[in-house]
PDB file of N, CA and C in Angstrom:
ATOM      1  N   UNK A   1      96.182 -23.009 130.044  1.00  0.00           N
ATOM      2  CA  UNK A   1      97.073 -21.955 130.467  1.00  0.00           C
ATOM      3  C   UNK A   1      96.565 -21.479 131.822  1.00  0.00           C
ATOM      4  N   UNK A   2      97.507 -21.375 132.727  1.00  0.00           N
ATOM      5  CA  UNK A   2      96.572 -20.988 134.208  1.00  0.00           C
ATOM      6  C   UNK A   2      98.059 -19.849 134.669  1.00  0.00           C
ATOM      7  N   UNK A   3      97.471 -18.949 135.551  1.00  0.00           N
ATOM      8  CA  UNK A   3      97.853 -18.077 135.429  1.00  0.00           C
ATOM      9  C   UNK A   3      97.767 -17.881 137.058  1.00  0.00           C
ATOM     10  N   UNK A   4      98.949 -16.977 137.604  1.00  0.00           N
ATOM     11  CA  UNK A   4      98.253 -16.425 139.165  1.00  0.00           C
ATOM     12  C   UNK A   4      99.297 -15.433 140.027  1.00  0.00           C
ATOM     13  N   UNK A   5      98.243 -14.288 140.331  1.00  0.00           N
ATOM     14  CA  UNK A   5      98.530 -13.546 141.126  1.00  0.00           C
ATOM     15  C   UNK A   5      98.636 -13.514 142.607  1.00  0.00           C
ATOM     16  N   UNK A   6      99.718 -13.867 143.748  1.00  0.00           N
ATOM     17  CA  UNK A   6      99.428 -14.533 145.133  1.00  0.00           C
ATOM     18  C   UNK A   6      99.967 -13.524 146.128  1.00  0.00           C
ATOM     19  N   UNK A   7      99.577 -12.569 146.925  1.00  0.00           N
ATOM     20  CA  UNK A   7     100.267 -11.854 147.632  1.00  0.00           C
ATOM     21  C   UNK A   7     101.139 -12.245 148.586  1.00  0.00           C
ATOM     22  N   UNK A   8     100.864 -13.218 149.213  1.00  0.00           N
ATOM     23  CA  UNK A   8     101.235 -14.069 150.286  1.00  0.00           C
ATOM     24  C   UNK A   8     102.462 -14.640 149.813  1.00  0.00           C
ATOM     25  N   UNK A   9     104.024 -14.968 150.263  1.00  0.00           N
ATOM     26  CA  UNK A   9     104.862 -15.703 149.982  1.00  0.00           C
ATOM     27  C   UNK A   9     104.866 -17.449 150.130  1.00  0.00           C
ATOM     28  N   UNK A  10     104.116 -17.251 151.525  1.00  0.00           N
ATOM     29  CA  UNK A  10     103.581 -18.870 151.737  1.00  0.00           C
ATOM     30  C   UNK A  10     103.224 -19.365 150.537  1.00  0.00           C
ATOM     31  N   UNK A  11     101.779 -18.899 150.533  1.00  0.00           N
ATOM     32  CA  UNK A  11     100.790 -19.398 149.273  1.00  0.00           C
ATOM     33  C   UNK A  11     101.030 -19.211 148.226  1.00  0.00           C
ATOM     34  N   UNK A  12     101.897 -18.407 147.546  1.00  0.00           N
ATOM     35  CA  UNK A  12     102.547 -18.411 146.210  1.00  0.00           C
ATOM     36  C   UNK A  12     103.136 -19.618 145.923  1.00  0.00           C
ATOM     37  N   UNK A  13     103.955 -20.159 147.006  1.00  0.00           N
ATOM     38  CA  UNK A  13     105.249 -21.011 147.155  1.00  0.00           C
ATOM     39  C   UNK A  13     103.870 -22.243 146.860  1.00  0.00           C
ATOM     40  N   UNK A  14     103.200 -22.459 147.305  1.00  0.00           N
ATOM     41  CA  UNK A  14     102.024 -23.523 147.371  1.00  0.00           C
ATOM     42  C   UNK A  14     101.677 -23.540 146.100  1.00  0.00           C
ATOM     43  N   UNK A  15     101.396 -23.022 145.871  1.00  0.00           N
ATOM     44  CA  UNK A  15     100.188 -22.531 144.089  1.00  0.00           C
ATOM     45  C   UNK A  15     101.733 -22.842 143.013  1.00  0.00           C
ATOM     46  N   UNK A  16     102.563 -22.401 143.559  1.00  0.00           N
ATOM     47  CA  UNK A  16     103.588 -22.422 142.442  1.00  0.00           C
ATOM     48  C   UNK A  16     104.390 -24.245 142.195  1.00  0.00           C
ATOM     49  N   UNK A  17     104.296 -25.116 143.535  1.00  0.00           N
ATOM     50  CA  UNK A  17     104.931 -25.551 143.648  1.00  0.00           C
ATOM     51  C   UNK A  17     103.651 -27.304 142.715  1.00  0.00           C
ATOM     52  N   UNK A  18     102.591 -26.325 143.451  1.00  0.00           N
ATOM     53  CA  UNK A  18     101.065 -27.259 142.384  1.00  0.00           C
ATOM     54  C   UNK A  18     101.465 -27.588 140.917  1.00  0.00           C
ATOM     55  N   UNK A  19     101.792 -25.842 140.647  1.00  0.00           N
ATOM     56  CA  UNK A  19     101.888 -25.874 139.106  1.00  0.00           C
ATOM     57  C   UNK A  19     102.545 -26.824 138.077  1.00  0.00           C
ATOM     58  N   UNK A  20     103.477 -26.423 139.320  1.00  0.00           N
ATOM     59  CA  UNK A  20     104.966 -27.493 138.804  1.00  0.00           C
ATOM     60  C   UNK A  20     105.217 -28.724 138.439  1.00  0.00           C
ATOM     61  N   UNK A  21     104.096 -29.540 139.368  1.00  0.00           N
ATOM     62  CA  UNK A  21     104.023 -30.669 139.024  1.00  0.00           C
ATOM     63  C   UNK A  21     102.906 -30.882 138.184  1.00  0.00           C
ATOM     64  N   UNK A  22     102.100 -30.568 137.721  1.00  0.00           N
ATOM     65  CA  UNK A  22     100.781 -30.443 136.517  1.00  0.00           C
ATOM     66  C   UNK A  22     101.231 -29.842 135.277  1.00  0.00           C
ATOM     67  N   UNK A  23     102.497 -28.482 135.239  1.00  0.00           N
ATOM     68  CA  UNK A  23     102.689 -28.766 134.058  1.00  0.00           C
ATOM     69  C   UNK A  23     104.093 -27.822 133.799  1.00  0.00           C
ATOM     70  N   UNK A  24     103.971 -27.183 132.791  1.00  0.00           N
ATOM     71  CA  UNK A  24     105.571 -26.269 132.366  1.00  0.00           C
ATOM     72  C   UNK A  24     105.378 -24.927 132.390  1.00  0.00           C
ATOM     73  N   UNK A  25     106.561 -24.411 133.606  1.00  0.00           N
ATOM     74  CA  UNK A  25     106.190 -22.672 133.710  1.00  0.00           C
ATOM     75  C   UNK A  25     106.751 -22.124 132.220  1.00  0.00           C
ATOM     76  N   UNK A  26     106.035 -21.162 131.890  1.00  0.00           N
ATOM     77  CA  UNK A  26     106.334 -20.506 130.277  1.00  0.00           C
ATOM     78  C   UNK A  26     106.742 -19.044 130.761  1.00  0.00           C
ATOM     79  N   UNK A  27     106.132 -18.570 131.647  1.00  0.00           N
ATOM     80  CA  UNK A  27     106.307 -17.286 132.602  1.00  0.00           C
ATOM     81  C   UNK A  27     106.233 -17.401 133.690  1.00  0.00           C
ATOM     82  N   UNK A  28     106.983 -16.126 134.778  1.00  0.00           N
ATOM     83  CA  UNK A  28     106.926 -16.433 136.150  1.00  0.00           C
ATOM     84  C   UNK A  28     105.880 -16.635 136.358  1.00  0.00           C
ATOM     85  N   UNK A  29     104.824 -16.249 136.303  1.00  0.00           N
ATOM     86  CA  UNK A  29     103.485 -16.966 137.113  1.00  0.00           C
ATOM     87  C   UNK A  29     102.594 -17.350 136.034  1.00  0.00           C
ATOM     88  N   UNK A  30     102.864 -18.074 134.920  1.00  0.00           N
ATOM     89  CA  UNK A  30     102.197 -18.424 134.240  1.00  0.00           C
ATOM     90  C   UNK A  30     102.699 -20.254 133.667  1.00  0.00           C
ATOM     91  N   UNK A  31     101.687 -21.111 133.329  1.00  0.00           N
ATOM     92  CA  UNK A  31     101.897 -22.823 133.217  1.00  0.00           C
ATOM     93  C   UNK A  31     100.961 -23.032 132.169  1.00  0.00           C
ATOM     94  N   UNK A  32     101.692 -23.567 131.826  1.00  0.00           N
ATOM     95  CA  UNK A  32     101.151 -24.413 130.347  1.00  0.00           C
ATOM     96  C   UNK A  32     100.331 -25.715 131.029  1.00  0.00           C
ATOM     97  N   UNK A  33      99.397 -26.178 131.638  1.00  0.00           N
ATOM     98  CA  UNK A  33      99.269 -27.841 131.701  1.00  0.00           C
ATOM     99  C   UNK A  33      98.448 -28.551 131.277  1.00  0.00           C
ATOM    100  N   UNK A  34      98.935 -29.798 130.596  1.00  0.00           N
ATOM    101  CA  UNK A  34      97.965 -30.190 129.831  1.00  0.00           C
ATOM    102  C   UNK A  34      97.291 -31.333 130.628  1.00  0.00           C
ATOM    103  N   UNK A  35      95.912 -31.356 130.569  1.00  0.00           N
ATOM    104  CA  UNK A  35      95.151 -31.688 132.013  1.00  0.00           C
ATOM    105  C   UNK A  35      93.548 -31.957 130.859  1.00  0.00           C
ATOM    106  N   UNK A  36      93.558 -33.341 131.305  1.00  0.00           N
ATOM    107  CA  UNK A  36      91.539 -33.768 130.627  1.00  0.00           C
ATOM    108  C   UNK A  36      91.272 -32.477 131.472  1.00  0.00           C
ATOM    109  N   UNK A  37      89.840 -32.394 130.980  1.00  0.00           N
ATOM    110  CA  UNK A  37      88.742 -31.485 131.557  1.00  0.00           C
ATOM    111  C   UNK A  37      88.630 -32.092 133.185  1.00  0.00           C
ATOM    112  N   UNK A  38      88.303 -32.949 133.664  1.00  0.00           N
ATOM    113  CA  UNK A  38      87.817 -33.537 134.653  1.00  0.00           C
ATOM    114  C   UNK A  38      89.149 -32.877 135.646  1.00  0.00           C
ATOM    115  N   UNK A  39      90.641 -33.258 135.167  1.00  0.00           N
ATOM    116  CA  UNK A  39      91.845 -32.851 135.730  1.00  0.00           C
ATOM    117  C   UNK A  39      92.206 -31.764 136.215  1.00  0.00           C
ATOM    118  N   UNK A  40      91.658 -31.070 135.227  1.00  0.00           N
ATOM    119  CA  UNK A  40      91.733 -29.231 135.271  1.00  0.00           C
ATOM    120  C   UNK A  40      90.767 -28.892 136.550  1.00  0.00           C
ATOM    121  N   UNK A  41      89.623 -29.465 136.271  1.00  0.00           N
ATOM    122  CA  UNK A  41      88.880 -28.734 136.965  1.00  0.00           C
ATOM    123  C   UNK A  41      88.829 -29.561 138.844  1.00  0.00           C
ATOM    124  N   UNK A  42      89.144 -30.656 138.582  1.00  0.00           N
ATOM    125  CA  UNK A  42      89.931 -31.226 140.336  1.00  0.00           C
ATOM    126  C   UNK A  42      90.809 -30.118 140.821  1.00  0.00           C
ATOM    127  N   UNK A  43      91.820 -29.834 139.820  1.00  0.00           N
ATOM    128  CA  UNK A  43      92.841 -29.886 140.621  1.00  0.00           C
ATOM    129  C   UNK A  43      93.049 -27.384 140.708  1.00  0.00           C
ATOM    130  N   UNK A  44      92.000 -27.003 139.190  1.00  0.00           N
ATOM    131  CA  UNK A  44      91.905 -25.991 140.386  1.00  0.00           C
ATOM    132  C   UNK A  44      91.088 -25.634 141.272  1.00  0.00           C
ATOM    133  N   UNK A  45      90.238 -26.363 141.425  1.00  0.00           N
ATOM    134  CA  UNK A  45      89.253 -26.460 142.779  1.00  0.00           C
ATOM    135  C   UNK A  45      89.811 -26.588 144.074  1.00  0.00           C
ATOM    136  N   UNK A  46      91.170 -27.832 143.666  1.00  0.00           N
ATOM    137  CA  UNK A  46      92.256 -27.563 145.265  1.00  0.00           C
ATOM    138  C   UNK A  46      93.026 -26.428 145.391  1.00  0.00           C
ATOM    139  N   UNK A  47      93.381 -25.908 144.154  1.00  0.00           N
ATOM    140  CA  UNK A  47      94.106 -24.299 144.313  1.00  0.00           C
ATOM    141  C   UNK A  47      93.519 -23.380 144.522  1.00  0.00           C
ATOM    142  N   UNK A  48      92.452 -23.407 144.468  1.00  0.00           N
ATOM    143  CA  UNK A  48      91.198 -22.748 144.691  1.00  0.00           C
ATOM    144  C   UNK A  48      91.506 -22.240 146.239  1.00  0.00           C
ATOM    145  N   UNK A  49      91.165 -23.604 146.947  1.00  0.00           N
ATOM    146  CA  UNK A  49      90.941 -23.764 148.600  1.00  0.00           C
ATOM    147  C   UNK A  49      92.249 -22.848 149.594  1.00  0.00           C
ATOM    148  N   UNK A  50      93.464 -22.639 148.404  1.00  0.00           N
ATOM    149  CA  UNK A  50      94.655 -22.601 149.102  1.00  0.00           C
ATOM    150  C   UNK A  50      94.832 -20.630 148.986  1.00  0.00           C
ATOM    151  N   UNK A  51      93.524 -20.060 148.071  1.00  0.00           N
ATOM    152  CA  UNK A  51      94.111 -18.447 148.009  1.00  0.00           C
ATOM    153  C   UNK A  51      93.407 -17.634 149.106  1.00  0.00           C
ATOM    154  N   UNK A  52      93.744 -16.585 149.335  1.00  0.00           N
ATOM    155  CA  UNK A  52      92.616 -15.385 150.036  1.00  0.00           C
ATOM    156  C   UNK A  52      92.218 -15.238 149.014  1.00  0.00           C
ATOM    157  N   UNK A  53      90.438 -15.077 148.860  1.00  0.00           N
ATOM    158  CA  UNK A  53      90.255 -14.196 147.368  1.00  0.00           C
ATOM    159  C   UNK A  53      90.200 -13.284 147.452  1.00  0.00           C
ATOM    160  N   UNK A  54      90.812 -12.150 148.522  1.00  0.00           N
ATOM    161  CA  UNK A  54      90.429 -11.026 149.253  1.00  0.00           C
ATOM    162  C   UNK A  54      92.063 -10.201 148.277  1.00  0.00           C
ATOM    163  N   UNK A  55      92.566 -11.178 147.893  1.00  0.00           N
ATOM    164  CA  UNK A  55      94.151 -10.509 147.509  1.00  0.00           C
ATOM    165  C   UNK A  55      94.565 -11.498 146.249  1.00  0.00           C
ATOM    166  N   UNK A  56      94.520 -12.485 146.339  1.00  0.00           N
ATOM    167  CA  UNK A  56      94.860 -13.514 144.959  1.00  0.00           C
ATOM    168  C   UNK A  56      94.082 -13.768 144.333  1.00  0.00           C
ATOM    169  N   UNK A  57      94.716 -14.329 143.198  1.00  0.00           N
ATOM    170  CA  UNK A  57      93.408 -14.766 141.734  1.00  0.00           C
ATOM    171  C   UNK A  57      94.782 -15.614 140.929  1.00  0.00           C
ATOM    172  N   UNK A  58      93.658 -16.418 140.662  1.00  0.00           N
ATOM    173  CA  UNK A  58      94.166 -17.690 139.729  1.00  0.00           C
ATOM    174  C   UNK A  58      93.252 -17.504 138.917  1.00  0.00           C
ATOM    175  N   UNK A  59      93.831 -17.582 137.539  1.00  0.00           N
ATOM    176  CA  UNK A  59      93.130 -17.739 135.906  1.00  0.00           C
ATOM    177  C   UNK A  59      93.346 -18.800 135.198  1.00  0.00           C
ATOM    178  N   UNK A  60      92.002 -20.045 134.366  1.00  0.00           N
ATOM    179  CA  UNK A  60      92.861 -20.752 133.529  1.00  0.00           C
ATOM    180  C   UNK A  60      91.855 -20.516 132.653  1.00  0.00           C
ATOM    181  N   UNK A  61      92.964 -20.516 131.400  1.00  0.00           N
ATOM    182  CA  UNK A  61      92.202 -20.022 130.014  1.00  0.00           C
ATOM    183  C   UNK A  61      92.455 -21.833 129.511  1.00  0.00           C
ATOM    184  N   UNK A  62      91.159 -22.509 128.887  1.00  0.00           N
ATOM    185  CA  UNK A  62      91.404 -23.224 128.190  1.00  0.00           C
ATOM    186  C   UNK A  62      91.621 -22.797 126.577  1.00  0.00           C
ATOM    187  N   UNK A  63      92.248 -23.595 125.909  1.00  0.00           N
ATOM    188  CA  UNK A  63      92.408 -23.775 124.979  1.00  0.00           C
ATOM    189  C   UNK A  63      92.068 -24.799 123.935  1.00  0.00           C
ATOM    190  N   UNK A  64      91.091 -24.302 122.696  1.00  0.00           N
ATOM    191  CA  UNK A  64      90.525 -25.358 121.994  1.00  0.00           C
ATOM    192  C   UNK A  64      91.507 -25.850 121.217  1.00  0.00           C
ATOM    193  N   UNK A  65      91.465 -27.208 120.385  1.00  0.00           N
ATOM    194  CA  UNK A  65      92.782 -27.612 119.633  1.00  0.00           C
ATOM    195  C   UNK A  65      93.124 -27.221 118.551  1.00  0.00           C
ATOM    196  N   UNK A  66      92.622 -26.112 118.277  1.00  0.00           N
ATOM    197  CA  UNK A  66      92.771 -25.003 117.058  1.00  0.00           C
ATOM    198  C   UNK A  66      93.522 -24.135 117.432  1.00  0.00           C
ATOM    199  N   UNK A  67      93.139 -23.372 118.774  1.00  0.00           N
ATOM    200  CA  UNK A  67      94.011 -22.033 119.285  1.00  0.00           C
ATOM    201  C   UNK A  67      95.521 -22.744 119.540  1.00  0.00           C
ATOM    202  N   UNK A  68      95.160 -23.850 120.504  1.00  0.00           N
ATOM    203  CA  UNK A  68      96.315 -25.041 120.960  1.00  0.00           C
ATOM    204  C   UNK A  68      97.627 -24.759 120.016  1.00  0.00           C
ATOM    205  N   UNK A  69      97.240 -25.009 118.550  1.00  0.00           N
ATOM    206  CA  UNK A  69      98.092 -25.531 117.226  1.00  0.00           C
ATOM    207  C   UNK A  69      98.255 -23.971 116.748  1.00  0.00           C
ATOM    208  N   UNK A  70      97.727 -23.011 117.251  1.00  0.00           N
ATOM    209  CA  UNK A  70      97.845 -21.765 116.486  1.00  0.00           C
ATOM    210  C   UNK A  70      98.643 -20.999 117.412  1.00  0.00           C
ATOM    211  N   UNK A  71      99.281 -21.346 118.718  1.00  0.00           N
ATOM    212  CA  UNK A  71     100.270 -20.268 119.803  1.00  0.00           C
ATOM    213  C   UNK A  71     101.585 -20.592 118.939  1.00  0.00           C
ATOM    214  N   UNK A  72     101.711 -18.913 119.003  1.00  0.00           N
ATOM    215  CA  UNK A  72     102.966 -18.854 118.311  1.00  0.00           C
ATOM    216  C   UNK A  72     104.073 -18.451 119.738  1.00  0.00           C
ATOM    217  N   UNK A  73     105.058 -18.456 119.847  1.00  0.00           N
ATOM    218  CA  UNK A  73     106.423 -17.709 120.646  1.00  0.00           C
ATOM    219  C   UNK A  73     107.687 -17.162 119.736  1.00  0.00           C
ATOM    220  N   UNK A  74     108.843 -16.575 120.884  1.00  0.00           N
ATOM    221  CA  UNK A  74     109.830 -16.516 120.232  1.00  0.00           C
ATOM    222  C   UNK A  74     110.517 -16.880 121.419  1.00  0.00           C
ATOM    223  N   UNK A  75     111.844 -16.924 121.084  1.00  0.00           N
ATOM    224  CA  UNK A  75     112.729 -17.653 122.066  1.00  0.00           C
ATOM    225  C   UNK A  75     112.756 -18.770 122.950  1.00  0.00           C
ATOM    226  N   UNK A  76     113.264 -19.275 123.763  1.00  0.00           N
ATOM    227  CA  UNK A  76     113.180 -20.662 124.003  1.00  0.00           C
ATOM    228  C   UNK A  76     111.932 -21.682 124.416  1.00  0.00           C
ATOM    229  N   UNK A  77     111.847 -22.340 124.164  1.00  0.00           N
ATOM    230  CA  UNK A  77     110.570 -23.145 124.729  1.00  0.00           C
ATOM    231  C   UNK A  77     109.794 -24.013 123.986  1.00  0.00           C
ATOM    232  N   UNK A  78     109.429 -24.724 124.047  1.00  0.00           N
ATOM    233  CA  UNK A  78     109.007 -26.115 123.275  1.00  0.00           C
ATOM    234  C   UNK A  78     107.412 -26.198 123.301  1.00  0.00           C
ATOM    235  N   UNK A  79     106.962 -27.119 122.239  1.00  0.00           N
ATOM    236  CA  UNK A  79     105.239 -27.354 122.289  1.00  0.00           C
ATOM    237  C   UNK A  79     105.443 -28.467 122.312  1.00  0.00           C
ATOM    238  N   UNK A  80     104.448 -29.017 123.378  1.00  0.00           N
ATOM    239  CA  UNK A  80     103.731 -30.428 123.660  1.00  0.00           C
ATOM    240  C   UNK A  80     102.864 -31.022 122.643  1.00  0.00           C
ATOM    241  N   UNK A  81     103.357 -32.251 122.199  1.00  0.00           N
ATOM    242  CA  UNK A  81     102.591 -32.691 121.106  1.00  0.00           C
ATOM    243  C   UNK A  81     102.086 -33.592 121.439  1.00  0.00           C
ATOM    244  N   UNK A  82     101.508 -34.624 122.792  1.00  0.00           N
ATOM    245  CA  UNK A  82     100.757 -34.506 123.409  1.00  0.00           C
ATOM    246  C   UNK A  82      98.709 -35.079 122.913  1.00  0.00           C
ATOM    247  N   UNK A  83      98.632 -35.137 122.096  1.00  0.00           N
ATOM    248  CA  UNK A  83      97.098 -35.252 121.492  1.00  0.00           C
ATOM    249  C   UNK A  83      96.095 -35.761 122.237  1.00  0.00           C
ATOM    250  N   UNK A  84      97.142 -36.430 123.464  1.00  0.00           N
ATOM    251  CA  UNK A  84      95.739 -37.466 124.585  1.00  0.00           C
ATOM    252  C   UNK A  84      95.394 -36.686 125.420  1.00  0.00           C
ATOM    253  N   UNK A  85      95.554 -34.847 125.547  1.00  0.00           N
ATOM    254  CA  UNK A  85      95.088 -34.076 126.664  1.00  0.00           C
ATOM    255  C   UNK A  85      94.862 -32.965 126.015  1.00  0.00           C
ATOM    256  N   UNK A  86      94.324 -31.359 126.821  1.00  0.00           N
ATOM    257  CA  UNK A  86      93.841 -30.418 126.181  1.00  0.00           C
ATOM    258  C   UNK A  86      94.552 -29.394 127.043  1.00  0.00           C
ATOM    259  N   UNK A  87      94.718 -28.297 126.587  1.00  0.00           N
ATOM    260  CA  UNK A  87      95.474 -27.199 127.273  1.00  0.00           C
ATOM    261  C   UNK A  87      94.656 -26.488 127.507  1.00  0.00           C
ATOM    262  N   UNK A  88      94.762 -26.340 129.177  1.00  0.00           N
ATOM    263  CA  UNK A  88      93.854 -25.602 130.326  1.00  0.00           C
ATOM    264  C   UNK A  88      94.796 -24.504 131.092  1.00  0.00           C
TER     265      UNK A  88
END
């Protein structure tokens, strides 16, 4: 689950447009992506490079495959069943 706050319109548009292709927005600034460990941690190391940390913050909560199988919702939206990756 990665998460992010971007003051900047540029760099939002950047960080958002990352997300997009790594995984599924669930909330406006929030992505589900399911990413090996090695994946996760490449690719927010490049999102990393792209914030002020003076004003933005990016969060990713991993998820073990217990919590994974235990997110509940309501209303629209689907779970990845998925077993060859881990939710970061």
């Amino acid at each position: 689950m990665v998460s992010y706050d971007v003051a900047d319109a540029r760099r939002r548009r950047r960080i958002e447009h990352a997300l997009h292709a790594l995984g599924d927005r669930v909330q406006y600034s929030v992505f589900e992506c399911f990413l090996t460990l090695p994946e996760a941690r490449f690719h927010l190391a490049r999102l990393a490079e792209a914030l002020d940390l003076r004003t933005d913050s990016l969060r990713a909560y991993p998820l073990c495959a217990w919590c994974a199988a235990a997110v509940e919702w309501r209303g629209p939206g689907r779970r990845s069943e998925d077993k060859r990756v881990v939710v970061v």
